[in-house]
C-alpha atoms as a PDB file:
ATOM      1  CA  UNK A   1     -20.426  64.817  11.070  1.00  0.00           C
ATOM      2  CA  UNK A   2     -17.292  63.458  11.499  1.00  0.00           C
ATOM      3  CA  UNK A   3     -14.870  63.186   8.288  1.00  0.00           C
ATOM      4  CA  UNK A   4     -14.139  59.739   6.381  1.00  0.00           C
ATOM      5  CA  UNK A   5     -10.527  59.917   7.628  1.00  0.00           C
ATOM      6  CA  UNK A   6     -11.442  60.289  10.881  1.00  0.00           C
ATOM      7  CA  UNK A   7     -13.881  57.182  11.109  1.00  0.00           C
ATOM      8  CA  UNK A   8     -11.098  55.698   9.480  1.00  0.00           C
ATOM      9  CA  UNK A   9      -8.439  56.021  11.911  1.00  0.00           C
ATOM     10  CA  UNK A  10     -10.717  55.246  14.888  1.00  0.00           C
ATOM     11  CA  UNK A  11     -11.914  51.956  13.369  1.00  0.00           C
ATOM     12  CA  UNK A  12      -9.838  50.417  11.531  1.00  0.00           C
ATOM     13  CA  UNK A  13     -10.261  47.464   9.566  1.00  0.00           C
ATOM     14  CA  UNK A  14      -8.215  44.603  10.002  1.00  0.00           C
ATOM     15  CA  UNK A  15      -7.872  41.296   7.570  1.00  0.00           C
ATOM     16  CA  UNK A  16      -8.458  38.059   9.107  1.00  0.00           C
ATOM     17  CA  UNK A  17      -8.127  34.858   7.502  1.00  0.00           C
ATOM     18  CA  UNK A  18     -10.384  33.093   9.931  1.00  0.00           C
ATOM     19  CA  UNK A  19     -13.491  34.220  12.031  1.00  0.00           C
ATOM     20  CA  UNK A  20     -13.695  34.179  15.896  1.00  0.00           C
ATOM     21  CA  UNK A  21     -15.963  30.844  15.313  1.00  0.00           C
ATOM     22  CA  UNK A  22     -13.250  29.210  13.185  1.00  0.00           C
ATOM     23  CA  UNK A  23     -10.166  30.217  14.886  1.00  0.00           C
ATOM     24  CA  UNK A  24     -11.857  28.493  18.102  1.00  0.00           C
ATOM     25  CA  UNK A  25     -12.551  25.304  16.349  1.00  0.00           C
ATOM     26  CA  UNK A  26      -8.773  25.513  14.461  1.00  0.00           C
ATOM     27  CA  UNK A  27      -7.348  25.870  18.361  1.00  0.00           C
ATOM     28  CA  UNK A  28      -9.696  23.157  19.988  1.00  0.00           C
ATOM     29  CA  UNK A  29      -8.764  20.803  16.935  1.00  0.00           C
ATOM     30  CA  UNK A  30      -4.944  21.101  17.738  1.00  0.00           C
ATOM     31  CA  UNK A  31      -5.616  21.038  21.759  1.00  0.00           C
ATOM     32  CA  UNK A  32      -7.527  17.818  20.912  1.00  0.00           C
ATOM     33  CA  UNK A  33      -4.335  16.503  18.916  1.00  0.00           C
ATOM     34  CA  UNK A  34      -2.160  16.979  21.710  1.00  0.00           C
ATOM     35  CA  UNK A  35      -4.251  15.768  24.076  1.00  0.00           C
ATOM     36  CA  UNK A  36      -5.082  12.403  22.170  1.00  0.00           C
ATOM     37  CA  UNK A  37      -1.089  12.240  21.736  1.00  0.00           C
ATOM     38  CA  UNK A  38      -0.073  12.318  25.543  1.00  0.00           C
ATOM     39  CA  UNK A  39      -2.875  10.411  26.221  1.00  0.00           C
ATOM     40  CA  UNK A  40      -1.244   7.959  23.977  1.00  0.00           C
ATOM     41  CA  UNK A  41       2.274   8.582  24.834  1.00  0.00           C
ATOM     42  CA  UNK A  42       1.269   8.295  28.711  1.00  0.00           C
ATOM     43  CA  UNK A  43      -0.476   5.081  27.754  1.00  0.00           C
ATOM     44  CA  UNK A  44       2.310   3.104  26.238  1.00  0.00           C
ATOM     45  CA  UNK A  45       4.374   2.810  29.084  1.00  0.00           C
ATOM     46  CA  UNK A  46       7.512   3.762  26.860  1.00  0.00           C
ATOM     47  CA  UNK A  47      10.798   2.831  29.366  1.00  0.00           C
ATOM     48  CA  UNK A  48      12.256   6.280  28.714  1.00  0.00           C
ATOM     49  CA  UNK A  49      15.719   5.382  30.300  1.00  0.00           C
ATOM     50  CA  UNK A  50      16.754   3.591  27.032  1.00  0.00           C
ATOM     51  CA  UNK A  51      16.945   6.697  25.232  1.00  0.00           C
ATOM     52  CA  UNK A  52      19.553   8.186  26.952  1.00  0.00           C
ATOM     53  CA  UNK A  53      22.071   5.896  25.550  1.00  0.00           C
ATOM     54  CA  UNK A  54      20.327   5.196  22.092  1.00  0.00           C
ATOM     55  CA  UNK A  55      22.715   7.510  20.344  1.00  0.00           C
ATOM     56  CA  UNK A  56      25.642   5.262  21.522  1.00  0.00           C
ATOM     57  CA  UNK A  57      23.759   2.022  20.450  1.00  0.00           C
ATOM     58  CA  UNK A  58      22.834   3.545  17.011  1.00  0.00           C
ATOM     59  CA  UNK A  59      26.818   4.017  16.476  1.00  0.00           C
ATOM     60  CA  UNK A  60      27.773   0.801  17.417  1.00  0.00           C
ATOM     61  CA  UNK A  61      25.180  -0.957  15.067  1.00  0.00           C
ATOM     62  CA  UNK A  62      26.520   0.998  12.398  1.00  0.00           C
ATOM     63  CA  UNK A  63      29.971   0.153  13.377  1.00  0.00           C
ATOM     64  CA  UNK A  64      28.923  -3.637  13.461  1.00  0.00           C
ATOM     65  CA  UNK A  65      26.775  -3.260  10.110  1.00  0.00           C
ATOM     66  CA  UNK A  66      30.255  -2.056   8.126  1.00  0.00           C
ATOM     67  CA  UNK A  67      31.493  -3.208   6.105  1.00  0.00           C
ATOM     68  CA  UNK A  68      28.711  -5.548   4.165  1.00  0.00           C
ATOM     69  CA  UNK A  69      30.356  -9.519   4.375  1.00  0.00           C
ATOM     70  CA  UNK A  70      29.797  -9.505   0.164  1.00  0.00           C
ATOM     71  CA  UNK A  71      31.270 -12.875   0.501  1.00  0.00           C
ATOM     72  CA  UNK A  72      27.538 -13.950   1.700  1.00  0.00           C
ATOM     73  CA  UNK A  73      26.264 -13.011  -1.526  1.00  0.00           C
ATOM     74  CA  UNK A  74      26.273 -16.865  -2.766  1.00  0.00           C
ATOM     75  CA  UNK A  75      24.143 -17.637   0.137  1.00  0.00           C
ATOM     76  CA  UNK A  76      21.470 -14.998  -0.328  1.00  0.00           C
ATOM     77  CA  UNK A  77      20.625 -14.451  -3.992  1.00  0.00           C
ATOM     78  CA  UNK A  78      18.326 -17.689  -4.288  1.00  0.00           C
ATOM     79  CA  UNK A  79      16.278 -16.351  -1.692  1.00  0.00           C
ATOM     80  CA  UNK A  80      16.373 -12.814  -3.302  1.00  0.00           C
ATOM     81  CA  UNK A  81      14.990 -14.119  -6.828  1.00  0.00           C
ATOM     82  CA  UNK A  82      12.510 -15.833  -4.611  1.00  0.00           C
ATOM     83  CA  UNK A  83      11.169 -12.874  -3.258  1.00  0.00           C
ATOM     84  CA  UNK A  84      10.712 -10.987  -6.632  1.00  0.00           C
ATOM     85  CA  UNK A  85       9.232 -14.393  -7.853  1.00  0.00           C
ATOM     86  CA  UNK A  86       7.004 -14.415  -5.292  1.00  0.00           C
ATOM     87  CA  UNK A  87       5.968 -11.341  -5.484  1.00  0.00           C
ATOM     88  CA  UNK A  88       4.930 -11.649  -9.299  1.00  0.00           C
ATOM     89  CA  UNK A  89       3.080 -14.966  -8.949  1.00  0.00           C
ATOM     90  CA  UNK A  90       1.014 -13.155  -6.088  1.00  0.00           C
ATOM     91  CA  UNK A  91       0.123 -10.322  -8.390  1.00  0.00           C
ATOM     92  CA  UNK A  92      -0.759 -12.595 -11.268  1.00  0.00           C
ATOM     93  CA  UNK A  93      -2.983 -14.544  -8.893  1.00  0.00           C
ATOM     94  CA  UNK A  94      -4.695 -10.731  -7.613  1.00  0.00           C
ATOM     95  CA  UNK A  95      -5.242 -10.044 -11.392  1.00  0.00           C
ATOM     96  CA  UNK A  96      -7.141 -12.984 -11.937  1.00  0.00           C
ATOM     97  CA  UNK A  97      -9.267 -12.585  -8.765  1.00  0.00           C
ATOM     98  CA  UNK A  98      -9.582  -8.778  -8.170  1.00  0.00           C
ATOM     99  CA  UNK A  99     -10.753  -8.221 -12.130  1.00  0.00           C
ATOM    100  CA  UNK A 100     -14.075  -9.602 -11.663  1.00  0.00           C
ATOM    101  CA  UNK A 101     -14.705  -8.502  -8.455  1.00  0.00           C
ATOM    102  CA  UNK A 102     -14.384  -4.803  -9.405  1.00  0.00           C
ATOM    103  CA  UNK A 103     -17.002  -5.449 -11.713  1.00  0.00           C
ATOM    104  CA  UNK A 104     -18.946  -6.288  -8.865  1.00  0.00           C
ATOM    105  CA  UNK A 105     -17.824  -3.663  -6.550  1.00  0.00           C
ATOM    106  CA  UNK A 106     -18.983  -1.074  -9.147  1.00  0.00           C
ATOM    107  CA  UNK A 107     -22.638   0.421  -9.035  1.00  0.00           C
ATOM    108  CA  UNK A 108     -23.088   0.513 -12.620  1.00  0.00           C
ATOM    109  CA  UNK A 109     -22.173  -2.915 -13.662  1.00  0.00           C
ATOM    110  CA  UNK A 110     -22.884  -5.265 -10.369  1.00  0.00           C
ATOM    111  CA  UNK A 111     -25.913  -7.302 -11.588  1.00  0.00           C
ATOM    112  CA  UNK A 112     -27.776  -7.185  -7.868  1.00  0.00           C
ATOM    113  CA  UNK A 113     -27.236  -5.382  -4.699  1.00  0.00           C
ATOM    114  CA  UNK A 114     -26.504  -8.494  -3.087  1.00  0.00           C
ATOM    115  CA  UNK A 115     -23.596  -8.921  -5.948  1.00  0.00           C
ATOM    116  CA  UNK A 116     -22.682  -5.177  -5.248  1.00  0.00           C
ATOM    117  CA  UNK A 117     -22.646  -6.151  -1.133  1.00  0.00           C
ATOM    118  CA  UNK A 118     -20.150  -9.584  -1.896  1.00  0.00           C
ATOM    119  CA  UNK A 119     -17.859  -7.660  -3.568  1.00  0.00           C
ATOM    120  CA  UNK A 120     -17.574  -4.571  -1.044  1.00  0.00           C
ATOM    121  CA  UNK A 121     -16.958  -7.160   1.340  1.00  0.00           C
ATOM    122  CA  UNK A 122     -13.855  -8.537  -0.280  1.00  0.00           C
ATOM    123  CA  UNK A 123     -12.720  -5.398  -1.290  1.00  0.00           C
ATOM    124  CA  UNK A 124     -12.819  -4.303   2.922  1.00  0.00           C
ATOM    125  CA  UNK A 125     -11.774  -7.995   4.061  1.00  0.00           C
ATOM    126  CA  UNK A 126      -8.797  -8.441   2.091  1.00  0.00           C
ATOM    127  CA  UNK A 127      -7.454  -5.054   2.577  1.00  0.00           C
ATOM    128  CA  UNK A 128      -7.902  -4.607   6.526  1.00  0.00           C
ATOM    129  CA  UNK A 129      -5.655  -7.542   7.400  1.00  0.00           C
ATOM    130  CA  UNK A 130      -1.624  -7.158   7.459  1.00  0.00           C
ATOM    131  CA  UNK A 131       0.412  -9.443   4.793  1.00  0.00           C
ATOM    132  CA  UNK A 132       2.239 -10.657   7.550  1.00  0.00           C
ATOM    133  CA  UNK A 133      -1.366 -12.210   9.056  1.00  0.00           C
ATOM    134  CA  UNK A 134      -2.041 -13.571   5.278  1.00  0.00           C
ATOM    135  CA  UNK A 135       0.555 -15.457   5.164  1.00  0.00           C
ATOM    136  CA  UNK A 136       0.735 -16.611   9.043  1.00  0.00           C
ATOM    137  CA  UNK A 137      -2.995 -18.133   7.903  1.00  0.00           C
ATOM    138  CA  UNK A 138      -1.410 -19.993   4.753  1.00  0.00           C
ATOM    139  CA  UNK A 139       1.460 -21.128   6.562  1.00  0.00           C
ATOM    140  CA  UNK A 140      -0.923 -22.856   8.604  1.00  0.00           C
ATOM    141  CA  UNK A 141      -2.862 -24.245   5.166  1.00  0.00           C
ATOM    142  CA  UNK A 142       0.065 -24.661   3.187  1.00  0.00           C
ATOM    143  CA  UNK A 143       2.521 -25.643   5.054  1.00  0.00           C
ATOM    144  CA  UNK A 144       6.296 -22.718   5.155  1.00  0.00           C
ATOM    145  CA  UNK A 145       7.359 -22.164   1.807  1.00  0.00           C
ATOM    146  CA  UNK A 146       6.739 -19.614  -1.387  1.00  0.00           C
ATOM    147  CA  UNK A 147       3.312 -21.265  -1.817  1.00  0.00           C
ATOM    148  CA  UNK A 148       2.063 -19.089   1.554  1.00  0.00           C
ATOM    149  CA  UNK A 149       3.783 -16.309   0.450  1.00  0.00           C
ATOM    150  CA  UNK A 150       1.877 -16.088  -3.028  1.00  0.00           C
ATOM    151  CA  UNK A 151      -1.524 -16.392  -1.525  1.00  0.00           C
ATOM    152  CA  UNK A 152      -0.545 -14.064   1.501  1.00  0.00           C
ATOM    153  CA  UNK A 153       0.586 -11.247  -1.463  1.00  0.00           C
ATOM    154  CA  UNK A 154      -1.940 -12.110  -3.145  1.00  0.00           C
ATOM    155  CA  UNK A 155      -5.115 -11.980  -0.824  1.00  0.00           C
ATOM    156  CA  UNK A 156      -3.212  -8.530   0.411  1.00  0.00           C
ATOM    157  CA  UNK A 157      -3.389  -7.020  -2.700  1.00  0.00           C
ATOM    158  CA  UNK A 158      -7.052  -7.768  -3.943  1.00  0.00           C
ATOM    159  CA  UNK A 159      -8.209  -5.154  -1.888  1.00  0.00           C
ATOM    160  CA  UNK A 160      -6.336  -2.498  -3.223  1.00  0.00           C
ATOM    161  CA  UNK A 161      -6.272  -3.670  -7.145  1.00  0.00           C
ATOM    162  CA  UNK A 162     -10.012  -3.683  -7.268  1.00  0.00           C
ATOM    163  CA  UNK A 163     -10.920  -0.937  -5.319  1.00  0.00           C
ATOM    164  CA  UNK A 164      -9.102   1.167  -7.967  1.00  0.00           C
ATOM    165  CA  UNK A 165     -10.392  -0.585 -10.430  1.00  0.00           C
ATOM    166  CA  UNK A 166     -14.292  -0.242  -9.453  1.00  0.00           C
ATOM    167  CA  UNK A 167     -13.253   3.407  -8.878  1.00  0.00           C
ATOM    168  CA  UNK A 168     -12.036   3.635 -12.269  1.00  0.00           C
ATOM    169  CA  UNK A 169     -15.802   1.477 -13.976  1.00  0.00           C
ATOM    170  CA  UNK A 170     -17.614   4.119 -12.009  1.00  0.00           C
ATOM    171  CA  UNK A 171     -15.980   6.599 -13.604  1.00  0.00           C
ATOM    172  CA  UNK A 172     -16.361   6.064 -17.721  1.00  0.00           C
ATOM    173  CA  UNK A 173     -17.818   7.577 -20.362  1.00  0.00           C
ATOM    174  CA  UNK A 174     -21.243   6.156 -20.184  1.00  0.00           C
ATOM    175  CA  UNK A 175     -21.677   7.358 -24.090  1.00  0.00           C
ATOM    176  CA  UNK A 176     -20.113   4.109 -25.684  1.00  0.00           C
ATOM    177  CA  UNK A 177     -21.953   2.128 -23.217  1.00  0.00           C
ATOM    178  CA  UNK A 178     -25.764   3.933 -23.932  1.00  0.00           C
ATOM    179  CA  UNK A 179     -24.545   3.574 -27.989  1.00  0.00           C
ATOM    180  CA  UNK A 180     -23.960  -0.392 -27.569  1.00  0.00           C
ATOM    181  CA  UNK A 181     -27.020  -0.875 -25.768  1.00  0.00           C
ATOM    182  CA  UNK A 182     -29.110   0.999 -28.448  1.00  0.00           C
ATOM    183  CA  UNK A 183     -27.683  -1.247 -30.744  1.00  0.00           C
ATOM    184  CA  UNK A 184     -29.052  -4.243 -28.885  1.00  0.00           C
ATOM    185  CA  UNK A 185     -25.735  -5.476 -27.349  1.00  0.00           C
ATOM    186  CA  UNK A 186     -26.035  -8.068 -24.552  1.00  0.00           C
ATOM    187  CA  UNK A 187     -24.268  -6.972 -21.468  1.00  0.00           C
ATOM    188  CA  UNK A 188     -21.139  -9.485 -21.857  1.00  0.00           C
ATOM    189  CA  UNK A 189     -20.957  -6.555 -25.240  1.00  0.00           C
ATOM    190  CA  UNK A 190     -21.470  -3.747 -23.136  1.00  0.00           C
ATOM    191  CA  UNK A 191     -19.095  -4.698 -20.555  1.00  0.00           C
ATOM    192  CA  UNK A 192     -16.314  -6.213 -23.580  1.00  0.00           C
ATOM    193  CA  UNK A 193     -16.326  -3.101 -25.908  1.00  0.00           C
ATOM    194  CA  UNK A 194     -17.740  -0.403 -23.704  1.00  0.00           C
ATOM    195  CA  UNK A 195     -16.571  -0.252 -20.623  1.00  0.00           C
ATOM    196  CA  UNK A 196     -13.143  -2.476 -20.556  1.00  0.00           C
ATOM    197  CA  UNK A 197     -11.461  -0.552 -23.294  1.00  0.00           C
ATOM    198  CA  UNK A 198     -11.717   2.797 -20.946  1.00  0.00           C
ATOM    199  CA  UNK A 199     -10.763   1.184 -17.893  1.00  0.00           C
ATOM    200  CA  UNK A 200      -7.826  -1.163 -18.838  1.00  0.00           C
ATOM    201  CA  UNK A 201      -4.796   1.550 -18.997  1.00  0.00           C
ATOM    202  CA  UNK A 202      -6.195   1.605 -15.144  1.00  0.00           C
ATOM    203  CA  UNK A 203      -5.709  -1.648 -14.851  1.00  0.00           C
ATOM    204  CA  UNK A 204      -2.381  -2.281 -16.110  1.00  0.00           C
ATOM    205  CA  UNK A 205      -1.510   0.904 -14.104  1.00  0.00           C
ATOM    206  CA  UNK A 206      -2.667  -0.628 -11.060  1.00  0.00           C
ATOM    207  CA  UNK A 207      -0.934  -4.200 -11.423  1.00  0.00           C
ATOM    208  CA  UNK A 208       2.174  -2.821 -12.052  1.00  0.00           C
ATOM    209  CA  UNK A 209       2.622  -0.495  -9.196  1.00  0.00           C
ATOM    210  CA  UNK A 210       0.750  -3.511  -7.110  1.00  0.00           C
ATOM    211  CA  UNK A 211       3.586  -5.489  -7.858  1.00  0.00           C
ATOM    212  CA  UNK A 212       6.179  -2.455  -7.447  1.00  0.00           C
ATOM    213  CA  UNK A 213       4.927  -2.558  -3.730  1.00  0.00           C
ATOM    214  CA  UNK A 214       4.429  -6.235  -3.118  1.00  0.00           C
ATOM    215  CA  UNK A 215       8.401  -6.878  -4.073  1.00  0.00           C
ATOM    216  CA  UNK A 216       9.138  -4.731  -0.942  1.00  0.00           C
ATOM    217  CA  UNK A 217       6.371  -6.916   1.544  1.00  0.00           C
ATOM    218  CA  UNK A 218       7.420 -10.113   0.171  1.00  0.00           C
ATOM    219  CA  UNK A 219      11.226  -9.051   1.642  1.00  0.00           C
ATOM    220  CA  UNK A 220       9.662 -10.125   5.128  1.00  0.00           C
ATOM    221  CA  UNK A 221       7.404 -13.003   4.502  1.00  0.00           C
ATOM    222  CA  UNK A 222      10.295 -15.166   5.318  1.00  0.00           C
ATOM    223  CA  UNK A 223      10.095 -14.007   9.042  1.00  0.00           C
ATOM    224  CA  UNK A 224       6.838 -16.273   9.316  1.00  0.00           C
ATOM    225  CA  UNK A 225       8.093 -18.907   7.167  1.00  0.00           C
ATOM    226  CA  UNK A 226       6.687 -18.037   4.035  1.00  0.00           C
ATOM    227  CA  UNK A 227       9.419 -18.109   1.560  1.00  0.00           C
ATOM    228  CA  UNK A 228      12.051 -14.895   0.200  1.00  0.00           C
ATOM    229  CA  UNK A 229      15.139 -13.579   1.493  1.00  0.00           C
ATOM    230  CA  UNK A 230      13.297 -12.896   5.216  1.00  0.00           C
ATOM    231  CA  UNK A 231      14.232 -16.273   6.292  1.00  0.00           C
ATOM    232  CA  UNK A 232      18.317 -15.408   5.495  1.00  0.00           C
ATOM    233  CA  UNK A 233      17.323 -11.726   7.222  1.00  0.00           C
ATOM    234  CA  UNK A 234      15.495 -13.082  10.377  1.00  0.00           C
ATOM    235  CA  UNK A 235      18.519 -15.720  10.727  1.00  0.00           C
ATOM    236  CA  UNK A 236      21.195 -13.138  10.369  1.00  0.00           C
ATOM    237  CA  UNK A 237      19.583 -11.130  12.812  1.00  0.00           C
ATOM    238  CA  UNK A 238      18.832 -13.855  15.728  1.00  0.00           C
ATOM    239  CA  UNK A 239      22.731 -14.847  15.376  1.00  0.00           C
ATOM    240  CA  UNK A 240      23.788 -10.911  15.381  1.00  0.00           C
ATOM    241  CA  UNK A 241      25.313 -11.167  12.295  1.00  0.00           C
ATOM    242  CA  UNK A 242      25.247  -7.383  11.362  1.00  0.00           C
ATOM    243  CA  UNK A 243      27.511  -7.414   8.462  1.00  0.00           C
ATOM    244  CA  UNK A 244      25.168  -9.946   6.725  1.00  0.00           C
ATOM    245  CA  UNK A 245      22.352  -8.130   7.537  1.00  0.00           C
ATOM    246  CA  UNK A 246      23.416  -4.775   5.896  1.00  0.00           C
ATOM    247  CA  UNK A 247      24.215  -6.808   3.033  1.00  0.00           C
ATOM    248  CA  UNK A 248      20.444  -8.234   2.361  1.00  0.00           C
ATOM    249  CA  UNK A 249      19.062  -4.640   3.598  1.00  0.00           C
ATOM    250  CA  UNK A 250      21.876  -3.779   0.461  1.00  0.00           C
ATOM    251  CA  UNK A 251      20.597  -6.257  -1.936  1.00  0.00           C
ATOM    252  CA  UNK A 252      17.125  -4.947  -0.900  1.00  0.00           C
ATOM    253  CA  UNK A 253      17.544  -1.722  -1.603  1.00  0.00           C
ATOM    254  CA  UNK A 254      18.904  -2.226  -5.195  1.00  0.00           C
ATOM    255  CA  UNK A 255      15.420  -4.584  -5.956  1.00  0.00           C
ATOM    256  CA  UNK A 256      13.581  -2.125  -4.434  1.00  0.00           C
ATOM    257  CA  UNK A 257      15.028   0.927  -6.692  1.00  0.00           C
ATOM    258  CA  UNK A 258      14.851  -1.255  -9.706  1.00  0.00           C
ATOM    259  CA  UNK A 259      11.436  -2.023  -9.264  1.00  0.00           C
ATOM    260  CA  UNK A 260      10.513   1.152  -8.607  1.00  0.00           C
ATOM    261  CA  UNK A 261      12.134   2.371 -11.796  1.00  0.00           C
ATOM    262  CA  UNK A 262      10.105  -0.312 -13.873  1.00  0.00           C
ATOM    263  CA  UNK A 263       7.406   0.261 -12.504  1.00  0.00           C
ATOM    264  CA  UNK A 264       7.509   3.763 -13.180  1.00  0.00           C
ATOM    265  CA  UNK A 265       8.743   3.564 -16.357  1.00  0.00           C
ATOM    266  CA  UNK A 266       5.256   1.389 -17.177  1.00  0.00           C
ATOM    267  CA  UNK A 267       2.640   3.337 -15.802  1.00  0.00           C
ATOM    268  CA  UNK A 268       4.495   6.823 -17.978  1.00  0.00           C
ATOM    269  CA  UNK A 269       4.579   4.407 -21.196  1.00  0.00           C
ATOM    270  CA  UNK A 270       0.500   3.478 -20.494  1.00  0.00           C
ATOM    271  CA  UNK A 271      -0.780   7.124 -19.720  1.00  0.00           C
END
């Protein structure tokens, strides 16, 4: 009988994170990745040859962009407050519309599965198409101005609001809603005193970073002709006037960072 050692040192056993089975299926997934990106690649009939001087072009757009023309300021800060305006109107307008509809996209306080269906429908509808498309559609209705822009933000945003918001009605405490129900409270109760207080630090979470990311898509509504600074931007850049482009991307930036600083600053104060 051979000694432990020796059985030991003739088999010895080795640590390995993943078994034969996996490792094969962790190497087909990446060979399938690369595939599915030359595939891709090959498919897009990219003209290669304008790389090779990209580099060069890069520098002289920077070159061009430098120094801002601040003198254009005057021109551009209308349009500027009309982008943040028109990004707040459109998130008003999604409060008002995506609130009750996340009570229907919820399973446990849709009346009807038909009620439940509707609003799954909006929720999928209004998030699967581009604000750029929104707002090509209420250009048509509407006519170029801020008016398209507000609907385009806000049909954009619906989506997104109430999903998170039926997400969050799914989620309560069903013990405040069982206690008003024993009590003989009618559902507008249950839903009023039950289920709204829990869910409302959600939903004043959710508008607020909404609109946090709705100030940065209303910067290129303009480029369709609905409204904001995009107009001034798409202008600038047909006539290849770089320095008054950096500017607005400037002036931008700074909205953007503010913003994103409120809106921070909201959702830390509400949680």
């Amino acid at each position: 009988m051979s000694a432990p050692g020796t059985l030991k040192a003739r088999y010895p056993q080795v640590w390995r994170k993943y078994t034969p089975g996996q490792s094969a299926i962790k190497w087909a997934w990446y060979a399938g990745v690369v595939f599915v990106a030359v595939w891709s690649v090959r498919n897009l009939d990219i003209p290669w040859f304008y790389f090779l001087d990209a580099h060069v072009q890069f520098m002289d757009l920077g070159r061009r962009m430098l120094p801002p023309d601040w003198t254009y300021t005057d021109v551009v800060l209308n349009p500027l407050l009309e982008t943040i305006h028109i990004a707040t109107l459109g998130t008003i307008v999604t409060f008002f519309i995506a609130f009750p509809v996340a009570f229907l996209a919820a399973r446990n306080t849709t009346p009807n599965v038909a009620a439940w269906l509707f609003g799954k429908f909006i929720l999928v509808s209004t998030r699967s198409i581009n604000t750029i498309v929104w707002a090509l559609i209420f250009v048509a209705i509407f006519g170029p101005g801020p008016v398209a822009g507000i609907w385009a933000i806000a049909f954009r945003s619906i989506g997104f609001v109430a999903k998170l918001i039926a997400e969050a009605i799914e989620e309560i405490d069903h013990g405040p809603v069982e206690a008003i129900e024993a009590t003989g409270g009618s559902r507008l109760q249950v839903l009023l005193m039950g289920v709204l207080p829990q869910v409302l630090p959600v939903v004043y979470g959710t508008i607020v970073y909404r609109w946090d990311i709705n100030i940065r898509e209303s910067t290129v509504l303009g480029f369709v002709g609905a409204g904001g600074i995009g107009i001034e931007l798409y202008s600038s850049i047909n006539q290849f006037a770089w320095s008054q482009v950096s500017l607005m991307l400037a002036l931008i930036m700074i909205v953007v960072v503010v913003s994103e600083f409120v809106s921070a600053t909201v959702r830390n104060r509400i949680t």
